[in-house]
Protein backbone atom coordinates (compact mmCIF):
# COMPACT_ATOMS: atom_id res chain seq x y z
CA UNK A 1 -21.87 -56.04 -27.05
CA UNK A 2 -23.55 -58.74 -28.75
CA UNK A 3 -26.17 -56.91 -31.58
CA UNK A 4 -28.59 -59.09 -33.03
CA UNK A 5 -30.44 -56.70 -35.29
CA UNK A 6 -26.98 -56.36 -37.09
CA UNK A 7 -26.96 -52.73 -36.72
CA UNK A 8 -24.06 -50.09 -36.10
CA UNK A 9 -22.70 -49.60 -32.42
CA UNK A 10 -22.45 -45.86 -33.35
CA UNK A 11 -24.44 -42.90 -31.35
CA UNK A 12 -24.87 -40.78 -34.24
CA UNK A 13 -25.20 -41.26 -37.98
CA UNK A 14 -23.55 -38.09 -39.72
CA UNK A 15 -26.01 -37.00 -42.64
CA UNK A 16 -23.93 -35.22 -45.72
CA UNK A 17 -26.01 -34.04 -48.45
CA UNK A 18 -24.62 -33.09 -51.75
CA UNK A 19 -25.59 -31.56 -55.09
CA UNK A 20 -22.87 -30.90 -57.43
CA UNK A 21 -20.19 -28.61 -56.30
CA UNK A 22 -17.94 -31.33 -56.11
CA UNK A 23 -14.92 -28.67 -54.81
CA UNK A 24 -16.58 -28.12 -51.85
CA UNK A 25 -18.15 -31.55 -51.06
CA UNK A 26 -14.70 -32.76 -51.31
CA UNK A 27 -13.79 -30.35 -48.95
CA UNK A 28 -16.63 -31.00 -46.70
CA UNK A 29 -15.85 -34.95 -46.79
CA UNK A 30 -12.47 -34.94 -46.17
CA UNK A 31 -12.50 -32.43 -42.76
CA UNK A 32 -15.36 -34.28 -41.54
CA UNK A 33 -13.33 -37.82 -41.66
CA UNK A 34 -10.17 -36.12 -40.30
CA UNK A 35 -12.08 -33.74 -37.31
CA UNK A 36 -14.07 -36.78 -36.08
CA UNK A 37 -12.07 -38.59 -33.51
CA UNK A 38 -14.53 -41.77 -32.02
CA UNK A 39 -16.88 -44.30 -33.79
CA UNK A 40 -19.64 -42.88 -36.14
CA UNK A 41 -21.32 -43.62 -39.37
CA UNK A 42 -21.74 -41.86 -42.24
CA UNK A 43 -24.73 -40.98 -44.71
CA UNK A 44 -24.06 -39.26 -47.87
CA UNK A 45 -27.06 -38.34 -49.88
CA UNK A 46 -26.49 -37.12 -53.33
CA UNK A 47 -29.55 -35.17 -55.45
CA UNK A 48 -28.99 -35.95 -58.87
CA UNK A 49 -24.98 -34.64 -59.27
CA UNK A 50 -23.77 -34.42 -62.85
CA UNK A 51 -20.04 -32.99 -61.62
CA UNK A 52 -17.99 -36.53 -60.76
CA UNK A 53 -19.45 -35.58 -57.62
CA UNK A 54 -21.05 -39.55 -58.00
CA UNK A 55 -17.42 -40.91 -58.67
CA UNK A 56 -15.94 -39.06 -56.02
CA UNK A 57 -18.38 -40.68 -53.22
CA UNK A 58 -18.18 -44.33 -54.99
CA UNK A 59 -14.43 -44.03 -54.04
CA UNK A 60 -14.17 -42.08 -50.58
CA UNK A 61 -12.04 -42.76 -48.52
CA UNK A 62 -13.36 -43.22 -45.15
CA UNK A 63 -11.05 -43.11 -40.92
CA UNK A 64 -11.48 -46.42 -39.18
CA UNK A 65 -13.03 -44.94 -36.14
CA UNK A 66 -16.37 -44.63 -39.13
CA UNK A 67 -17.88 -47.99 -38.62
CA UNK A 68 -20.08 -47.39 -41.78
CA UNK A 69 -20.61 -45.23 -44.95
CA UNK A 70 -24.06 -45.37 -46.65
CA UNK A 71 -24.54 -43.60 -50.15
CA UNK A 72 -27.96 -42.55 -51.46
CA UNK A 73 -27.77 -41.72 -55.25
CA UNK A 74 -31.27 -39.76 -56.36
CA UNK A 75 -31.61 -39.44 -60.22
CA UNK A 76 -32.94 -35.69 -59.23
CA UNK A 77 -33.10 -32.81 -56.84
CA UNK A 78 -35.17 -33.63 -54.25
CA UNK A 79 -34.37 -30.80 -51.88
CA UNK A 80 -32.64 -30.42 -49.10
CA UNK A 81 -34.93 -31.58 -46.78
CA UNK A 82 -36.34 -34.77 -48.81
CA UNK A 83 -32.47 -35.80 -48.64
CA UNK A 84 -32.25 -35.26 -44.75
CA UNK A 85 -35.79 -37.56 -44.53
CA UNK A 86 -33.86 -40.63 -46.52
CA UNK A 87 -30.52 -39.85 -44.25
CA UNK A 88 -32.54 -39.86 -41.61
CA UNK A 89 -34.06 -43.63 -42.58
CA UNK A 90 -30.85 -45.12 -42.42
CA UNK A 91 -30.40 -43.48 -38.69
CA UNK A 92 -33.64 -45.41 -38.23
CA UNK A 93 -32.49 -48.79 -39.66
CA UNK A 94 -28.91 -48.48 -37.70
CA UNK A 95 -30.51 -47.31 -34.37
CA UNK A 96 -28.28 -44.74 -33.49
CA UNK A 97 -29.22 -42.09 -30.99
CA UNK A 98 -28.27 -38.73 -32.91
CA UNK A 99 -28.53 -37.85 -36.42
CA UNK A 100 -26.28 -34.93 -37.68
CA UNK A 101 -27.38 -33.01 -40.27
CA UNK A 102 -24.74 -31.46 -42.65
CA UNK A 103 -24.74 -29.12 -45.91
CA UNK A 104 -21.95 -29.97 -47.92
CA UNK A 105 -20.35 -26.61 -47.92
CA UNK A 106 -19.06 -26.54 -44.04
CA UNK A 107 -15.80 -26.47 -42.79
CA UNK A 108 -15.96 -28.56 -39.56
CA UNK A 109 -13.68 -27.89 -36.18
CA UNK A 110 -11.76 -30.44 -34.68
CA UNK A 111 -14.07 -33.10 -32.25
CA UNK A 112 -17.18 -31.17 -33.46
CA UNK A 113 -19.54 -33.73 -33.20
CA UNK A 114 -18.00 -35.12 -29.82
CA UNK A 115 -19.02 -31.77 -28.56
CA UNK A 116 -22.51 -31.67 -29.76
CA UNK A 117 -22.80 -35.39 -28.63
CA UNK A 118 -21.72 -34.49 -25.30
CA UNK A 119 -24.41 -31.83 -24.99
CA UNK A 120 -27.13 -34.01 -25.76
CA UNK A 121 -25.81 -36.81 -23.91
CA UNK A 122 -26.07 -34.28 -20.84
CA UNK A 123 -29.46 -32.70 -21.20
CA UNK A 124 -31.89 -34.87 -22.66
CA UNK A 125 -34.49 -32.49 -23.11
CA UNK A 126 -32.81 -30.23 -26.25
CA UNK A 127 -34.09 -31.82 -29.34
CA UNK A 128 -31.98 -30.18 -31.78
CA UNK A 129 -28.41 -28.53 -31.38
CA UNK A 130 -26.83 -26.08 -33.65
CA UNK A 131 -22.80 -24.84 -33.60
CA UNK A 132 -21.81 -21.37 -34.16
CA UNK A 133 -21.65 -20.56 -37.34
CA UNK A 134 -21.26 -16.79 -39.34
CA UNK A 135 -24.46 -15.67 -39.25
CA UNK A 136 -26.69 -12.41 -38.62
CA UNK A 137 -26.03 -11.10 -34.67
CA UNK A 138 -22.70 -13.35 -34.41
CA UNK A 139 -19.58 -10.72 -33.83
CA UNK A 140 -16.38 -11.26 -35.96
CA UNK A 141 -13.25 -11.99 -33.87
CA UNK A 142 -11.36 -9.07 -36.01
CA UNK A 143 -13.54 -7.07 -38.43
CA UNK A 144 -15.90 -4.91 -35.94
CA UNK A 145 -18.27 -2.70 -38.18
CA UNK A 146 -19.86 -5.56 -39.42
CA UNK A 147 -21.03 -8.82 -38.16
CA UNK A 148 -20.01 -12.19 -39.54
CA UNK A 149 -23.00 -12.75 -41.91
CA UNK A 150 -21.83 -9.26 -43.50
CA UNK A 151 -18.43 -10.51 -43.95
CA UNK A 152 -19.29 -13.52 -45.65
CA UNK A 153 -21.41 -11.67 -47.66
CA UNK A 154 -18.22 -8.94 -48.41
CA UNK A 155 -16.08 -12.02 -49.26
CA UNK A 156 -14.75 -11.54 -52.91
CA UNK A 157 -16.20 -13.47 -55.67
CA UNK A 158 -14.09 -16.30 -57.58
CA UNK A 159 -12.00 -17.38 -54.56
CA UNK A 160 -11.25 -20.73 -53.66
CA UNK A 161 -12.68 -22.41 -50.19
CA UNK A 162 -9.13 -21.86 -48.47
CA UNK A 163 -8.72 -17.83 -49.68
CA UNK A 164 -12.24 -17.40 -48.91
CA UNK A 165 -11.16 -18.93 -44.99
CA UNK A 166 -7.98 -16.52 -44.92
CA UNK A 167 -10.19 -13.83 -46.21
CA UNK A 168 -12.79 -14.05 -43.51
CA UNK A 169 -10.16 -15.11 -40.64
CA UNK A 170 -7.77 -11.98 -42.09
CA UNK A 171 -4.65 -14.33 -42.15
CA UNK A 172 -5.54 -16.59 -38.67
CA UNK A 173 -5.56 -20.04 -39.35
CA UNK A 174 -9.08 -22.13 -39.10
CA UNK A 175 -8.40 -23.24 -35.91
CA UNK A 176 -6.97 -20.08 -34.17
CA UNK A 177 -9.78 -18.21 -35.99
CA UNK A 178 -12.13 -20.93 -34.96
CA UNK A 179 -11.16 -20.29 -31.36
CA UNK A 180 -11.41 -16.77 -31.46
CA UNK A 181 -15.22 -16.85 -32.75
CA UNK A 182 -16.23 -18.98 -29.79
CA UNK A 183 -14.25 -16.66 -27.42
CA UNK A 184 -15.61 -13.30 -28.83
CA UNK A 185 -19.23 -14.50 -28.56
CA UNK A 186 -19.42 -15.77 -25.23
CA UNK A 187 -19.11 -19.66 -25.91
CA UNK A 188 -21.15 -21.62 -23.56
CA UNK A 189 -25.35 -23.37 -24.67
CA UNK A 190 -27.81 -20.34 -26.05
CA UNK A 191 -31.01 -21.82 -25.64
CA UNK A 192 -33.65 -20.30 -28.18
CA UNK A 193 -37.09 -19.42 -27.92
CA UNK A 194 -38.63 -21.54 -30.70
CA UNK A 195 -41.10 -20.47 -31.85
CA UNK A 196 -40.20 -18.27 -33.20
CA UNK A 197 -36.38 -18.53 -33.21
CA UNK A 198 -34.82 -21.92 -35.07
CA UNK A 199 -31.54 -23.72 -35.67
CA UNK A 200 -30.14 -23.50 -38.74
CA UNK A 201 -29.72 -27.25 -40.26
CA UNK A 202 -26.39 -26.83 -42.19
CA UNK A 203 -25.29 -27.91 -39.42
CA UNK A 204 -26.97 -29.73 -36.52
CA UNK A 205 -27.71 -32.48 -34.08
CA UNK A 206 -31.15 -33.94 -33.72
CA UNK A 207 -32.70 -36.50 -30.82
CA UNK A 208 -33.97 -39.06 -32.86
CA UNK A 209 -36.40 -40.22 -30.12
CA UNK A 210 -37.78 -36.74 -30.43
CA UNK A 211 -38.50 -36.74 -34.10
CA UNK A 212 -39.87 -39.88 -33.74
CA UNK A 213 -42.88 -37.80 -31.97
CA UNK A 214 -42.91 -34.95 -34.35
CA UNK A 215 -43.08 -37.86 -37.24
CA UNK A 216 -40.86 -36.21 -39.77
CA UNK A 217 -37.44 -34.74 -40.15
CA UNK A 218 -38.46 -32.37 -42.39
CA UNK A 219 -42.46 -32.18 -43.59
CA UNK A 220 -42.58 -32.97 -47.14
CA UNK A 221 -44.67 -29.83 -47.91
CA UNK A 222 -42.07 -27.58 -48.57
CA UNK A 223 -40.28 -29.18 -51.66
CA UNK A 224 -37.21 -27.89 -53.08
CA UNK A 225 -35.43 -25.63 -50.72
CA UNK A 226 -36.83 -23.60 -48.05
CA UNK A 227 -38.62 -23.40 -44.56
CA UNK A 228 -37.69 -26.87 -43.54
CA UNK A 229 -35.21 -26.35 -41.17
CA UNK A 230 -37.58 -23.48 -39.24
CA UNK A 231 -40.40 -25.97 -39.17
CA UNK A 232 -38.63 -28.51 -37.41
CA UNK A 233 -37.64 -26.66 -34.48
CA UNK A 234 -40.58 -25.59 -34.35
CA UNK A 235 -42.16 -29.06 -34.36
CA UNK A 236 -39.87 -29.79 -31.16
CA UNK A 237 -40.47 -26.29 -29.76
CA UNK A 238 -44.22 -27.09 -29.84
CA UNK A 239 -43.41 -31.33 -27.91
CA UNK A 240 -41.71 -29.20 -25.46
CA UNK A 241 -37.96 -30.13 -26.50
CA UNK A 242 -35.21 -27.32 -26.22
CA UNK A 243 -33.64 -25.45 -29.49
CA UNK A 244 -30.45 -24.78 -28.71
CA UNK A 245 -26.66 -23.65 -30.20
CA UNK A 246 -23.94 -24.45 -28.98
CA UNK A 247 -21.63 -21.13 -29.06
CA UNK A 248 -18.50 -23.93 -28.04
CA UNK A 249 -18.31 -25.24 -30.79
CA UNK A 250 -17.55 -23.50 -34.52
CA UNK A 251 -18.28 -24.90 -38.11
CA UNK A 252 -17.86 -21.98 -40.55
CA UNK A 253 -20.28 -22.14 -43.70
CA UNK A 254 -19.93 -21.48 -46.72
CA UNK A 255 -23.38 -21.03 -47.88
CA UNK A 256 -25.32 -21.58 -50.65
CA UNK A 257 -22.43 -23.52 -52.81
CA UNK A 258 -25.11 -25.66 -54.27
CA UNK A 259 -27.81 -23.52 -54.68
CA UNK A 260 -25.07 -21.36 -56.95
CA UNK A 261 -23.48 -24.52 -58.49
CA UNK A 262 -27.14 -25.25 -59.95
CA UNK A 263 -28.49 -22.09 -60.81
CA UNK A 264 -31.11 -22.79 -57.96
CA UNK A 265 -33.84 -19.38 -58.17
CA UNK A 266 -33.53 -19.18 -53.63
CA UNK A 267 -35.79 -16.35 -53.92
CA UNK A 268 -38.68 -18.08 -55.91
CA UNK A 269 -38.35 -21.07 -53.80
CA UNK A 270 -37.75 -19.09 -50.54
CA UNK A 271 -41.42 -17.38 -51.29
CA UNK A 272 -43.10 -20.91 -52.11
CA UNK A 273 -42.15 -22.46 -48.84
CA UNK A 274 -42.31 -19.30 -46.76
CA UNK A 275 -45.98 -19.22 -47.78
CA UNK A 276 -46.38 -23.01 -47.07
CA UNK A 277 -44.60 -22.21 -43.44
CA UNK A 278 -47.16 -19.26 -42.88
CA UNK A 279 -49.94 -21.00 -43.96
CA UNK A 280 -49.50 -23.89 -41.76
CA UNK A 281 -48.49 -21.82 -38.36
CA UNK A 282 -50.42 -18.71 -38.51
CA UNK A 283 -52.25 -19.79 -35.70
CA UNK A 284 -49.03 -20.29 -33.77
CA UNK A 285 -47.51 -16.86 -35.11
CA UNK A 286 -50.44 -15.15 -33.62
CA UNK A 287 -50.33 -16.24 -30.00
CA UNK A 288 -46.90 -15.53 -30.01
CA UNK A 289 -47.27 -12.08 -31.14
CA UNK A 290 -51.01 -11.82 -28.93
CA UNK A 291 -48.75 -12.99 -25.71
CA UNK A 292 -45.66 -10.82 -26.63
CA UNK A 293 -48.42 -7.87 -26.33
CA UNK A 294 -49.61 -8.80 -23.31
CA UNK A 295 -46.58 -8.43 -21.80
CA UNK A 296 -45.89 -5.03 -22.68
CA UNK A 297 -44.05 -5.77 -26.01
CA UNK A 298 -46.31 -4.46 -29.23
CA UNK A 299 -46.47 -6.66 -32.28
CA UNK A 300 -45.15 -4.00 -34.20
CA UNK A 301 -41.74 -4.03 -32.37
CA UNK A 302 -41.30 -7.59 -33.02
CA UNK A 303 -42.18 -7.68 -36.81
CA UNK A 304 -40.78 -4.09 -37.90
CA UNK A 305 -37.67 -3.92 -35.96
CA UNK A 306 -34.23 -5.26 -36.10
CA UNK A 307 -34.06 -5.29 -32.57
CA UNK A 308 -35.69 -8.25 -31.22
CA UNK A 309 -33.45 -11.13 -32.34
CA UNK A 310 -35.93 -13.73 -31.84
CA UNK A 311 -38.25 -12.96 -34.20
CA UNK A 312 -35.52 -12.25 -36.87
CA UNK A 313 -36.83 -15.43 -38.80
CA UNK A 314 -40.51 -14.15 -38.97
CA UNK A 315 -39.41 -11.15 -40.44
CA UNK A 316 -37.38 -12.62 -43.05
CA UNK A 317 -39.95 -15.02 -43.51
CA UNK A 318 -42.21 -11.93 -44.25
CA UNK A 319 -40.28 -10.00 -46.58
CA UNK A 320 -41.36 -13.30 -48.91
CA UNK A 321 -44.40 -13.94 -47.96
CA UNK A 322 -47.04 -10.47 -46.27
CA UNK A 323 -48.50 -11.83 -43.60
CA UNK A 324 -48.11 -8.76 -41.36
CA UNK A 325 -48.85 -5.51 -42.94
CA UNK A 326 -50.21 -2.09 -41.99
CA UNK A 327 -49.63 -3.18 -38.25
CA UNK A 328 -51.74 -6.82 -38.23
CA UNK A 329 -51.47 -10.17 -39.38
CA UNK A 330 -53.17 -10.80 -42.99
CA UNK A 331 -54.65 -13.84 -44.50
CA UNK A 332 -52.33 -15.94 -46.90
């Protein structure tokens, strides 16, 4: 195929973001170049590392099936979401289709982004895709009185990335434990109601046609860490364009490695985005809550209880930031 332009014949341009915490960048790095099987290119954008983490990427070693490796070296932390914004330039500049979205403290499953590729491929109206991953409401394959966000949270401190896996898969390997996550959840596409549900970016595969409309990968208001990830599902939820997970396919994270690595406050910055996201979609968070009523569902029940899944997010969102109290929405 003759390319003119000079850019990369690859569908998706695979966005790593790092920030110290070299162990688990490493990590990261080196599962992603052995999981993914067919052509791709790879972004890694580092904020400001003072770990070797910059030596490490300088010499990474990349499969032949990745027909390109980009490295963005910021003198700072820019934030999440500023670093996904200059990944997501280079998807520009290339033309590729897809633009994956990575943390750099997951543990990816074999053909994962063939999977998510094959998704979009097939339904062009999802905008962004998600995998399973252990969070709040996803069941654990072997521990039952608590759900997989609780385990990770009842991991033991000062273990290394492969005890913590054993610990969490109680002795199954990743890819038997893998397996068994997708099977005791249902596998298959869970298509979200966003607003005012949202894929998590840690890991995730965006239309880039799509954000073309919405303008941004992530809106530049919320700086740091925080919010930027609800507010861009969201932003497709609002163009019409599905919000979706794929319960298929598995990438187990880690959570918060850089964050920790730094010394990052999460709760200060948490409460300065959260008030940004309110601030900007209070409008929207009414209707939703005004239409929920009028269908025989009170406010109340969404925001105060655990219940209602879908509005999890909101009410996370709102133990930072009080923007429903005393049974109505309040002025920020």
């Amino acid at each position: 195929m003759n390319n003119p332009e000079n850019k990369i014949e690859a569908k998706t341009n695979v966005v790593v973001i790092s920030w110290n915490a070299l162990d688990f960048t490493r990590m990261a790095l080196e599962r992603l170049v052995k999981t993914v099987k067919h052509p791709y290119f790879l972004t890694v954008v580092d904020n400001g590392s003072s770990d070797g983490t910059k030596e490490y990427l300088n010499n990474l070693s990349i499969s032949d099936n990745c027909l390109g490796y980009r490295k963005i070296m910021n003198a700072r932390n820019k934030g999440p979401g500023a670093a996904y914004s200059q990944g997501y330039e280079i998807s520009k500049e290339m033309g590729a289709r897809y633009t994956a979205l990575c943390n750099n403290d997951i543990y990816f499953q074999n053909q994962w982004l063939e999977k998510l590729e094959a998704i979009m491929d097939k339904d062009k109206t999802i905008g962004i895709l998600g995998t399973l991953q252990p969070t709040s409401g996803i069941m654990h394959p072997s521990i039952t009185d608590m759900d997989a966000k609780q385990v990770i949270k009842s991991t033991p401190v000062g273990l290394s990335a492969q005890e913590e896996l054993d610990y969490y898969f109680q002795g199954d390997s990743f890819d038997v434990g893998a397996e068994r996550m997708i099977q005791v959840n249902g596998g298959g596409i869970k298509y979200l109601q966003s607003p005012p549900d949202a894929v998590p970016t840690s890991c995730a595969i965006v239309r880039n046609s799509a954000v073309e409309e919405v303008g941004f990968i992530a809106d530049p208001r919320y700086e740091i860490y925080g919010s930027e990830d609800i507010d861009l599902s969201w932003e497709l939820g609002k163009l019409g364009y599905k919000c979706a997970i794929s319960y298929d396919t598995y990438t187990h994270h880690f959570r918060h490695r850089s964050s920790s690595a730094n010394g990052l406050d999460i709760k200060k910055c948490l409460a300065e985005n959260n008030k940004k996201f309110v601030q900007k979609w209070l409008g929207t968070i009414a209707i939703l809550l005004d239409e929920s009523s009028r269908h025989g569902v009170k406010a109340a029940d969404l925001m105060e209880r655990e219940n209602n899944k879908s509005f999890l997010k909101l009410r996370r969102i709102n133990d930072n930031v009080k923007f429903w109290d005393n049974g109505k929405l309040q002025e920020i």
